[in-house]
Protein backbone atom coordinates (compact mmCIF):
# COMPACT_ATOMS: atom_id res chain seq x y z
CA UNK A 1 95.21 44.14 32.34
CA UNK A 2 96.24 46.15 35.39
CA UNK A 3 95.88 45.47 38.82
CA UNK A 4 92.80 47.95 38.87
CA UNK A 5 91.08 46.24 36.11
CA UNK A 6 91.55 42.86 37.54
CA UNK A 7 89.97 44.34 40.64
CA UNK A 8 87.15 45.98 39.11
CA UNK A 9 86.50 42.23 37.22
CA UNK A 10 87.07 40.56 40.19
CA UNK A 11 84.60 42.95 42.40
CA UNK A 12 82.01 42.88 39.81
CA UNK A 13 82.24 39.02 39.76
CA UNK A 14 81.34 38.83 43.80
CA UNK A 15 78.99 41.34 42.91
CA UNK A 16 76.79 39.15 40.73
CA UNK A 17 77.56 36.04 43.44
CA UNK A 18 75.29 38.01 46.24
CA UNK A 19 72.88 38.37 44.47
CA UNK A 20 69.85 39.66 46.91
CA UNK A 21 72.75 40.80 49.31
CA UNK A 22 72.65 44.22 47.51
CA UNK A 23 72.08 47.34 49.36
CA UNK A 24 73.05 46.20 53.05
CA UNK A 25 74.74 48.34 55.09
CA UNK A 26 77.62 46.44 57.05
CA UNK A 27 80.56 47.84 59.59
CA UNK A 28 83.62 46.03 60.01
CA UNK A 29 85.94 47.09 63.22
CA UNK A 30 89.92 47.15 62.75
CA UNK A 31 92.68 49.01 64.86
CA UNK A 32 95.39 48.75 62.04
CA UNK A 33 97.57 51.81 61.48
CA UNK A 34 99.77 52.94 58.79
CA UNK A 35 99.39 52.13 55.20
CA UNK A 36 96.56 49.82 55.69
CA UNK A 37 93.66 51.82 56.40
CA UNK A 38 94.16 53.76 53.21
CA UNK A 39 94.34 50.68 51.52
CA UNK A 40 91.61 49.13 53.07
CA UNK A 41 89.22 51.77 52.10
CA UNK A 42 90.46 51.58 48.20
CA UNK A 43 89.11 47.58 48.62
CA UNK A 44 86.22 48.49 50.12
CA UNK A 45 85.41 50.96 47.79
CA UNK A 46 85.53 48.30 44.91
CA UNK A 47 83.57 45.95 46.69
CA UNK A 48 80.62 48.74 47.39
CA UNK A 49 80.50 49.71 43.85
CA UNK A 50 80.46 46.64 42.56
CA UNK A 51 77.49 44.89 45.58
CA UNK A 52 75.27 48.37 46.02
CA UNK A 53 76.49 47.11 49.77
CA UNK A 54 78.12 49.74 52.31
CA UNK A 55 80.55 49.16 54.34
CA UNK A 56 81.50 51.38 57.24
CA UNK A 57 84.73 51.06 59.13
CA UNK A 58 84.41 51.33 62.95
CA UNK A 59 88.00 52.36 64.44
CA UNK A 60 89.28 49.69 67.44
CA UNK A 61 92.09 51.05 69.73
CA UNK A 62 95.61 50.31 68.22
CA UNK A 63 96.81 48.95 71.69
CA UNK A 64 96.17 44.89 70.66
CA UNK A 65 95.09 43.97 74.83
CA UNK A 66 92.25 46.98 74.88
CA UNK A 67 91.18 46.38 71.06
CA UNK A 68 90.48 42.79 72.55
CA UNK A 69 88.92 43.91 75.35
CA UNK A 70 86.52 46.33 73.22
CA UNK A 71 85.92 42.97 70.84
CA UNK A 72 84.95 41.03 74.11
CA UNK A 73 82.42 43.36 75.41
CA UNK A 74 80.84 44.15 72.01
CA UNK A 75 80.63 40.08 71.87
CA UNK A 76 79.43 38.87 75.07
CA UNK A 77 76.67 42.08 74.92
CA UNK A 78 75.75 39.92 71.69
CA UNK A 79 75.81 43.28 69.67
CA UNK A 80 74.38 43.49 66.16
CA UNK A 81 76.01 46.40 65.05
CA UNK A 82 79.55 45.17 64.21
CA UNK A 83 79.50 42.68 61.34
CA UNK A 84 83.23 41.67 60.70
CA UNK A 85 85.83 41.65 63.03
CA UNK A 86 89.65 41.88 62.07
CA UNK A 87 91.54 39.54 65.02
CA UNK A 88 94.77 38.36 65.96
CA UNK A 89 95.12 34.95 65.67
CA UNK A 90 95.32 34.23 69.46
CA UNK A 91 92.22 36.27 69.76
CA UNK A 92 89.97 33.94 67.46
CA UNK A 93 89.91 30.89 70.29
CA UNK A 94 88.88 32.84 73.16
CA UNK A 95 86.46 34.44 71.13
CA UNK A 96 84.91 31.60 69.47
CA UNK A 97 81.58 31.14 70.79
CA UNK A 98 80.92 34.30 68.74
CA UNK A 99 81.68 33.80 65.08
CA UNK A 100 79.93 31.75 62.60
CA UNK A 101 82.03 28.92 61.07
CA UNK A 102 83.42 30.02 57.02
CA UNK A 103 84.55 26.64 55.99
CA UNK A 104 81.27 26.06 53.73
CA UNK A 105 81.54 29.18 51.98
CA UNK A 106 85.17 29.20 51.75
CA UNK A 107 85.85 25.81 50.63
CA UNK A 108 87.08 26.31 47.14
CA UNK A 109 89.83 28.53 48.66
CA UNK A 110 91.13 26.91 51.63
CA UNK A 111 93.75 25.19 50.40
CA UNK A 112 95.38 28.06 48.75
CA UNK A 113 96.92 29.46 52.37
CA UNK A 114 99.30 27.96 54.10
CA UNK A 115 97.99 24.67 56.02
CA UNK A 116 98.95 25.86 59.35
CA UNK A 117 97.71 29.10 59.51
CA UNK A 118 94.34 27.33 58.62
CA UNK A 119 95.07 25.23 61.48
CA UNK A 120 95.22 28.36 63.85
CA UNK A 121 92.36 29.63 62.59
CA UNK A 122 90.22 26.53 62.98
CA UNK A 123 88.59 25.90 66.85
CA UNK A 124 86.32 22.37 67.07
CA UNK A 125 86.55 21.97 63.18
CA UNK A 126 84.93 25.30 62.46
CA UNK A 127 87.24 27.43 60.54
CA UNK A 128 86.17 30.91 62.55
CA UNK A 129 88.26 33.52 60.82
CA UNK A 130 89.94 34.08 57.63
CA UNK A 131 93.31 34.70 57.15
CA UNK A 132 94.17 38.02 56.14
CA UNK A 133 98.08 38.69 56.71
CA UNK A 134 100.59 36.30 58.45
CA UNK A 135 103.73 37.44 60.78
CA UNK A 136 106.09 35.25 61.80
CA UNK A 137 109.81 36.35 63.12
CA UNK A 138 113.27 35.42 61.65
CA UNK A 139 117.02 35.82 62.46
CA UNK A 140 118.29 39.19 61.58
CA UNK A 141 122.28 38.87 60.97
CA UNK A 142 124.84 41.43 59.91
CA UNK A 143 125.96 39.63 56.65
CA UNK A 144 128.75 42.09 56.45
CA UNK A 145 130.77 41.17 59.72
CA UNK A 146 129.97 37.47 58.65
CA UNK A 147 131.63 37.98 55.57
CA UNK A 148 134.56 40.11 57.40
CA UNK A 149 135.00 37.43 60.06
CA UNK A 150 134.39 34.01 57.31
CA UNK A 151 131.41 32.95 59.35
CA UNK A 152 128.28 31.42 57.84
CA UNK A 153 124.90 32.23 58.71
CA UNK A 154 124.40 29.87 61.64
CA UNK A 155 121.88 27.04 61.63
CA UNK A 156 121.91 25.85 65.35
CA UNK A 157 121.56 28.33 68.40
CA UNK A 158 125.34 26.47 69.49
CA UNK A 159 126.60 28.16 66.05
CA UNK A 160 125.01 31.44 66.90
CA UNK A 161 126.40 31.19 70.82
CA UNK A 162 129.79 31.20 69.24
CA UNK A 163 130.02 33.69 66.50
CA UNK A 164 128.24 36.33 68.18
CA UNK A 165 130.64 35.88 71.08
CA UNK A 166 133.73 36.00 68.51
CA UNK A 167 132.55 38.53 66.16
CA UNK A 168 131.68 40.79 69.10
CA UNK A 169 134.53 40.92 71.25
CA UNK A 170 136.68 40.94 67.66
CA UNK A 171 134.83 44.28 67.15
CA UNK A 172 134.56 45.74 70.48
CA UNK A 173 138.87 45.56 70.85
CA UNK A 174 138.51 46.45 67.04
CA UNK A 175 137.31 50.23 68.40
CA UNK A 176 133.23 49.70 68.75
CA UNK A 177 132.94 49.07 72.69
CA UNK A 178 128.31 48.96 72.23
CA UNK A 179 128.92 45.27 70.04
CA UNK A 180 126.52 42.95 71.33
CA UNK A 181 126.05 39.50 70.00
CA UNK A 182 122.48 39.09 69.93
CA UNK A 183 119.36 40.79 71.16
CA UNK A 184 115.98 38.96 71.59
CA UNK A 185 112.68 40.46 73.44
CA UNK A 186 113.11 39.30 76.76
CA UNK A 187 110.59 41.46 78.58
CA UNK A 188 107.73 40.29 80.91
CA UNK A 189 104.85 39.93 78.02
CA UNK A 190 103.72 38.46 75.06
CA UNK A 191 106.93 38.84 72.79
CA UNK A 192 109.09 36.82 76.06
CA UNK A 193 106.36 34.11 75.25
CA UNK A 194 106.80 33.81 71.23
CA UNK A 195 110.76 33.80 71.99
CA UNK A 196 110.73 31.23 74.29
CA UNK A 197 108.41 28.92 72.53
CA UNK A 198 110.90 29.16 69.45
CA UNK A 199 113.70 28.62 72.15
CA UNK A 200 111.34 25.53 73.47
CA UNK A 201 110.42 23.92 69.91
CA UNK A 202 113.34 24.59 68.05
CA UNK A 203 115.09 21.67 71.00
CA UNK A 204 111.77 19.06 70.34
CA UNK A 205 110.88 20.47 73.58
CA UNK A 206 107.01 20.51 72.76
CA UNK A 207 104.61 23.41 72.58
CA UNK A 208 103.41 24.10 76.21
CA UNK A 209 100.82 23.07 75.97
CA UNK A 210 100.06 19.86 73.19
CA UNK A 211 97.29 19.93 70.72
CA UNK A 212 95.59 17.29 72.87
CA UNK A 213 96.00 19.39 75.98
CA UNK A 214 98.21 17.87 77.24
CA UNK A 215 100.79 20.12 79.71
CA UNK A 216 103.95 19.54 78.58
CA UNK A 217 106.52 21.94 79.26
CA UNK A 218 108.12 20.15 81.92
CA UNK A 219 110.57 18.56 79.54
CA UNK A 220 114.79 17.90 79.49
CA UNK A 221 115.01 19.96 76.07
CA UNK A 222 112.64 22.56 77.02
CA UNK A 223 114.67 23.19 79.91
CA UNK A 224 117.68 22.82 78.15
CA UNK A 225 116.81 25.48 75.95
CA UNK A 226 115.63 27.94 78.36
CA UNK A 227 118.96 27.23 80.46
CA UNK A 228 121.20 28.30 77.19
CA UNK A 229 118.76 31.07 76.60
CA UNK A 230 119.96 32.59 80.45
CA UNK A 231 123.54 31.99 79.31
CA UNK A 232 123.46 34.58 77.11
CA UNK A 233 122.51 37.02 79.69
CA UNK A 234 125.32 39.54 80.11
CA UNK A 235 127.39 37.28 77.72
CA UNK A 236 126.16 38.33 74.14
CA UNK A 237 123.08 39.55 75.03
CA UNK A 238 123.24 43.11 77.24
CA UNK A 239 121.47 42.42 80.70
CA UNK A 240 119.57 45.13 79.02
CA UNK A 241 117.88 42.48 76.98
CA UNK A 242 115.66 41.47 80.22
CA UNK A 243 113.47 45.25 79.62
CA UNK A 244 113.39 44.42 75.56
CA UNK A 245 110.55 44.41 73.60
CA UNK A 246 110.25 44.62 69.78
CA UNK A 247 111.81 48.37 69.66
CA UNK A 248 114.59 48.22 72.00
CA UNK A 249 115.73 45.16 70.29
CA UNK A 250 115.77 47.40 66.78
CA UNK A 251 117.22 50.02 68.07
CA UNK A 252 120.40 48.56 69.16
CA UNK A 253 120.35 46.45 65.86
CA UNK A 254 119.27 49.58 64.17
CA UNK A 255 122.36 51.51 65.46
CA UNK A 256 124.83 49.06 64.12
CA UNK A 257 125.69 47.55 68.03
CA UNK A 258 124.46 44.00 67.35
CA UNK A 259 125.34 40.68 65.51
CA UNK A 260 122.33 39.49 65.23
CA UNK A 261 118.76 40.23 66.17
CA UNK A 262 115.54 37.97 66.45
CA UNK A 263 112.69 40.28 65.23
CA UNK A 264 109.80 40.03 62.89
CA UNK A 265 109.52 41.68 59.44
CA UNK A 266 108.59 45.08 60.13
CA UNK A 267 112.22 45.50 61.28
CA UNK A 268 113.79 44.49 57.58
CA UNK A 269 112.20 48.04 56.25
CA UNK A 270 113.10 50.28 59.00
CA UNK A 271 116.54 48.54 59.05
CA UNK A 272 117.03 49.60 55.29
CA UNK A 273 115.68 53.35 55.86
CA UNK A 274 117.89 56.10 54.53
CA UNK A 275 118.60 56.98 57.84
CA UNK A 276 120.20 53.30 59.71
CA UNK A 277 123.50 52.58 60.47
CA UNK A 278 122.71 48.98 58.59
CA UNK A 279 121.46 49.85 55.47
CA UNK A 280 122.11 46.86 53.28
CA UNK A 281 124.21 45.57 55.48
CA UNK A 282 122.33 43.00 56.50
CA UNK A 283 119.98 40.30 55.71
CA UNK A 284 117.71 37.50 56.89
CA UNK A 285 117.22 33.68 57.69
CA UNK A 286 115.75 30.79 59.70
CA UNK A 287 116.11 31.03 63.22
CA UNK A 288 118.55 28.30 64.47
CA UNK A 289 117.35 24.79 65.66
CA UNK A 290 118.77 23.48 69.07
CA UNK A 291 120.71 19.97 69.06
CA UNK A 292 118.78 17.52 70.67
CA UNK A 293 117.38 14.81 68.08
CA UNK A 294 114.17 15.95 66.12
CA UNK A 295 115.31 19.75 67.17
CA UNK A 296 114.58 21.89 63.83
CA UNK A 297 113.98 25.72 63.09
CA UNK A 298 110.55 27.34 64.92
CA UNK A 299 109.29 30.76 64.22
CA UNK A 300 106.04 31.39 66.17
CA UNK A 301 103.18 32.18 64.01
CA UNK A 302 101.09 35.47 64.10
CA UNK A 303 98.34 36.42 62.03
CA UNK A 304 94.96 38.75 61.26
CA UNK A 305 91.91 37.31 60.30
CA UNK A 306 88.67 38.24 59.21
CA UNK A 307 85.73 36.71 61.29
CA UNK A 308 82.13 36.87 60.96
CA UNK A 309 79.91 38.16 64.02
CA UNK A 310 77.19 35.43 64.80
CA UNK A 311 75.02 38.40 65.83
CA UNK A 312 75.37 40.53 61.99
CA UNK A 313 71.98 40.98 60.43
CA UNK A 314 73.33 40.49 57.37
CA UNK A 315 75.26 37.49 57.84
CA UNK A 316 75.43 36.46 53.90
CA UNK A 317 76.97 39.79 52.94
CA UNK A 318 79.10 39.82 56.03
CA UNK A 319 80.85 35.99 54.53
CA UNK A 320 81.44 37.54 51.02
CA UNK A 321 83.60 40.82 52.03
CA UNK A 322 85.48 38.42 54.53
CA UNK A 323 86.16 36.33 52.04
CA UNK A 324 86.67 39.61 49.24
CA UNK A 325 89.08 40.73 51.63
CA UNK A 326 91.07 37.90 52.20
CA UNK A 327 91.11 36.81 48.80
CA UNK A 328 94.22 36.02 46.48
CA UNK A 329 94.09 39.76 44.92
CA UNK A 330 93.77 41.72 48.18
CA UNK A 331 96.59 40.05 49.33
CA UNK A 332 99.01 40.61 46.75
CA UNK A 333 97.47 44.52 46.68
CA UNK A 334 98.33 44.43 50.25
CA UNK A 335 101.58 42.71 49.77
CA UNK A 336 102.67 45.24 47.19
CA UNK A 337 101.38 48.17 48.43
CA UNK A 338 101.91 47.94 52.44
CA UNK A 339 104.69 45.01 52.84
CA UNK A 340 101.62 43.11 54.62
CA UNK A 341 103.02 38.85 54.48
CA UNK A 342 100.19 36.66 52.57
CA UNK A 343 98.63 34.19 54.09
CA UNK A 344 98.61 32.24 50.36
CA UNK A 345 101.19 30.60 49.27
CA UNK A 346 101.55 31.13 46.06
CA UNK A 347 101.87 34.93 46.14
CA UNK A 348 105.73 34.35 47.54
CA UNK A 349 106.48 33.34 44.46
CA UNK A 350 104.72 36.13 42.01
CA UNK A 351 106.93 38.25 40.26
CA UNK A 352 105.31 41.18 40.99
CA UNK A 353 105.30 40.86 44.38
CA UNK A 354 109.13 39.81 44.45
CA UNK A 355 109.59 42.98 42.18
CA UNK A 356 107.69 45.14 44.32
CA UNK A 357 108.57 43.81 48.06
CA UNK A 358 111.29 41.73 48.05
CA UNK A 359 111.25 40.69 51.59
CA UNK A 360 108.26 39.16 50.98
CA UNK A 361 109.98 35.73 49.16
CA UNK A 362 112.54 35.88 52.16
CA UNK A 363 109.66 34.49 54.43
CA UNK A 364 108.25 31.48 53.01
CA UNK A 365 110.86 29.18 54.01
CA UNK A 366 110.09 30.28 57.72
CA UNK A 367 106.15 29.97 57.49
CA UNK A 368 106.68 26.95 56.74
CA UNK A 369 108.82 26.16 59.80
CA UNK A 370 106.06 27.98 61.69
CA UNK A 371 104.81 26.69 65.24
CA UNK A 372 101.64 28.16 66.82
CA UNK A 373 100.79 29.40 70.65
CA UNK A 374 98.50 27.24 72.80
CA UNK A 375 95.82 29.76 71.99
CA UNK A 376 93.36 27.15 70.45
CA UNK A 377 93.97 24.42 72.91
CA UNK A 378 93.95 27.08 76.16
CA UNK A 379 91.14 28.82 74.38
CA UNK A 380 89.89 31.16 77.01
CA UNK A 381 92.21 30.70 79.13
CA UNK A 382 95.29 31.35 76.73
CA UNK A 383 95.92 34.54 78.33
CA UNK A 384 96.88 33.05 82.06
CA UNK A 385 98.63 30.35 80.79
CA UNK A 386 100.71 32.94 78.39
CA UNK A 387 101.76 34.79 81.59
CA UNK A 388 102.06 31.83 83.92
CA UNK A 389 105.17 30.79 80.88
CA UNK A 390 106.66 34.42 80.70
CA UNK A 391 106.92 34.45 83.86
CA UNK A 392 108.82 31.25 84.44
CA UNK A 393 110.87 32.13 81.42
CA UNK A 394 111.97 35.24 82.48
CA UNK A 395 112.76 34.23 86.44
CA UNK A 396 115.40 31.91 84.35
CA UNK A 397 116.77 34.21 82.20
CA UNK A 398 117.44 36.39 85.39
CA UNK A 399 118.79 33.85 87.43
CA UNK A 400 115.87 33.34 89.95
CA UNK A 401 116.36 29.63 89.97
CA UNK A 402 116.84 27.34 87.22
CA UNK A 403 114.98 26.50 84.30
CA UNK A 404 114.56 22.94 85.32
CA UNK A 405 112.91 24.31 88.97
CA UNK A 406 110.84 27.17 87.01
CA UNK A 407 109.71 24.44 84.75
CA UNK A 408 108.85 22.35 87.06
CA UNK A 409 106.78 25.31 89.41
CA UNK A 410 104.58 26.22 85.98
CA UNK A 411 103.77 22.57 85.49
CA UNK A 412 101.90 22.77 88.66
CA UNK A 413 100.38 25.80 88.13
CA UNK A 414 99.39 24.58 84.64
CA UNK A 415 97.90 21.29 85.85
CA UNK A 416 95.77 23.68 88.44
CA UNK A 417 94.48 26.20 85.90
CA UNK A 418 93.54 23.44 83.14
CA UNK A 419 91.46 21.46 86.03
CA UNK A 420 88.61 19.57 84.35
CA UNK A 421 89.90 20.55 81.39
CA UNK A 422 91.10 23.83 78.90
């Protein structure tokens, strides 16, 4: 049966679940761009015809800070008239008063996505959103000048540290004087904060901020790993790297002028366009663990998930297109059709996906490795303590003081935000 007749099946199945849901009108609120919305619409389609339901899609701005600010006012206004909500996953925590809990009505399917995306998704034991699409970053290398220079693909940052620096000045006195050895985001925002955390976890330095709340950043290996992190500064990362976000980082890996690049997935497409200087001439991997003992690989976790507004008049119907939309087949539609990564396991190891996207298989091994942001412990105030640790970061990585005496500086500042408690 195809994919379309599966759907239909599958659509018509929910359909007879709800029952005296029929004939509600319901309006969900995304800013996703590209591919998606098209896609959406197809699902949504399906699920109409086969519920008598509609299902109106309210456009959120594309900019992730004012979609979340839109989201916040709708929410604390308690207004009826949005029904589902499509979040980030740091989102869901500060906005958790708002959305009902899905774990009753999405028991049977739990288990199917990977346990620690779950985890992100779940504030006081209420699972608030469901997961839609994961992102999580890996290391980008140039598995042509590792084969040219007999390196392998490095497993601890120390490995990385060296080859970049050997590979690079090998090819800048071999004629290519732009070679850099590595390029990370290493501006003053969010991306500095998912960097640094995999900098932080990847050397058993903690996560921040502890599941238990506890503030602990202030930590040998954290600092340790923050202080190798500002030796690559003008080394075999361009000073450059300081003003990097996501798209500076590609283009210089995009024009050929890097050895390696930390990035998340959307870069292994546009690295493979017609048009780049790297096309197939590179590939993907872990990122490196530090060396103190219990250091392993970290890639921090992102994700969208589908949440259900506590103020939606139709609250029943609202459940079963989260939970249509999320489901095993929309996921491996999505996965096929817009490169989206599933949030269920199994689908990185169907065929068709494979056959279809085959980056998608490249990033299970790093899911699993996956650590999260403070987001659910911070809750509302994630957002401070997310700039409070960028901040520190980058005064390190541009030699205003030490990562030891930054370190030490957001500690305090930590201990005075949290107060009675996060």
């Amino acid at each position: 049966m195809s994919a379309t007749g599966k759907s239909a099946l599958a659509a018509l199945a929910l359909g007879l679940l709800l029952g005296g849901a029929n004939g509600v009108e319901l309006t969900i609120t995304t800013g996703d761009g590209g591919l998606y919305p098209q896609v959406l619409r197809e699902q949504l389609d399906r699920f109409e015809a086969a519920t008598g339901n509609k299902v109106t899609v309210v456009p959120a701005p594309i900019s992730g800070s004012e979609a979340f600010a839109q989201f916040r006012l709708w929410l604390a206004a308690g207004n009826p008239d949005i029904d589902v909500y499509f979040l980030s996953d740091e989102w869901v925590p500060q906005l958790a008063e708002h959305f009902i809990d899905l774990a009753p009505a999405a028991s049977k399917v739990i288990g199917e996505h990977f346990a620690s995306i779950i985890e992100g998704q779940t504030i006081d034991g209420k699972l608030l959103g469901m997961p839609l699409f994961a992102d999580a970053p890996a290391l980008f290398y140039r598995k042509d000048l590792l084969e040219k220079y007999g390196k392998p693909i490095p497993a601890t940052w120390a490995e990385l540290e060296a080859t970049a620096r050997e590979i690079m000045a090998a090819e800048r006195a071999g004629g290519s004087p732009d070679m850099w050895g590595f390029v990370f985001q290493g501006n003053t925002y969010e991306g500095l904060t998912c960097d640094a955390l995999e900098w932080v976890a990847s050397n058993a330095g903690g996560r921040i901020i502890e599941p238990d709340g506890t503030i602990s950043i202030n930590n040998p290996n954290a600092a340790a790993a923050i202080e190798r992190a500002a030796g690559w500064i003008g080394g075999i990362s361009p000073e450059g790297v300081l003003g990097y976000k996501e798209e500076e980082s590609r283009g210089v890996w995009q024009l050929g002028n890097a050895v390696f690049m930390r990035n998340w997935p959307y870069a292994y497409a546009l690295g493979n366009s017609e048009d780049s200087a790297i096309r197939n001439a590179f590939d993907v991997a872990p990122l490196p663990r530090g060396d103190a003992e219990g250091a392993r690989s970290a890639a921090t976790l992102a994700s969208r998930a589908i949440a259900v507004s506590k103020y939606s008049r139709h609250q029943e119907a609202a459940i079963q297109l989260a939970l249509f939309l999320s489901s095993a087949e929309q996921q491996k539609e999505n996965a096929i059709r817009v490169a989206y990564l599933p949030t269920i396991e199994a689908l990185y190891d169907d065929a068709e996906v494979a056959a279809a996207q085959p980056i998608v298989p490249r990033w299970k091994e790093i899911f699993l490795n996956a650590v999260w942001r403070p987001a659910a412990v911070a809750g509302a105030k994630y957002n401070e303590v997310s700039s409070q640790f960028w901040s520190a970061v980058h005064n390190a990585l541009a030699g205003s003081g030490s990562a030891a005496e930054n370190l030490e500086l957001l500690e305090a500042t930590l201990i005075e935000l949290k107060g009675e408690g996060w």
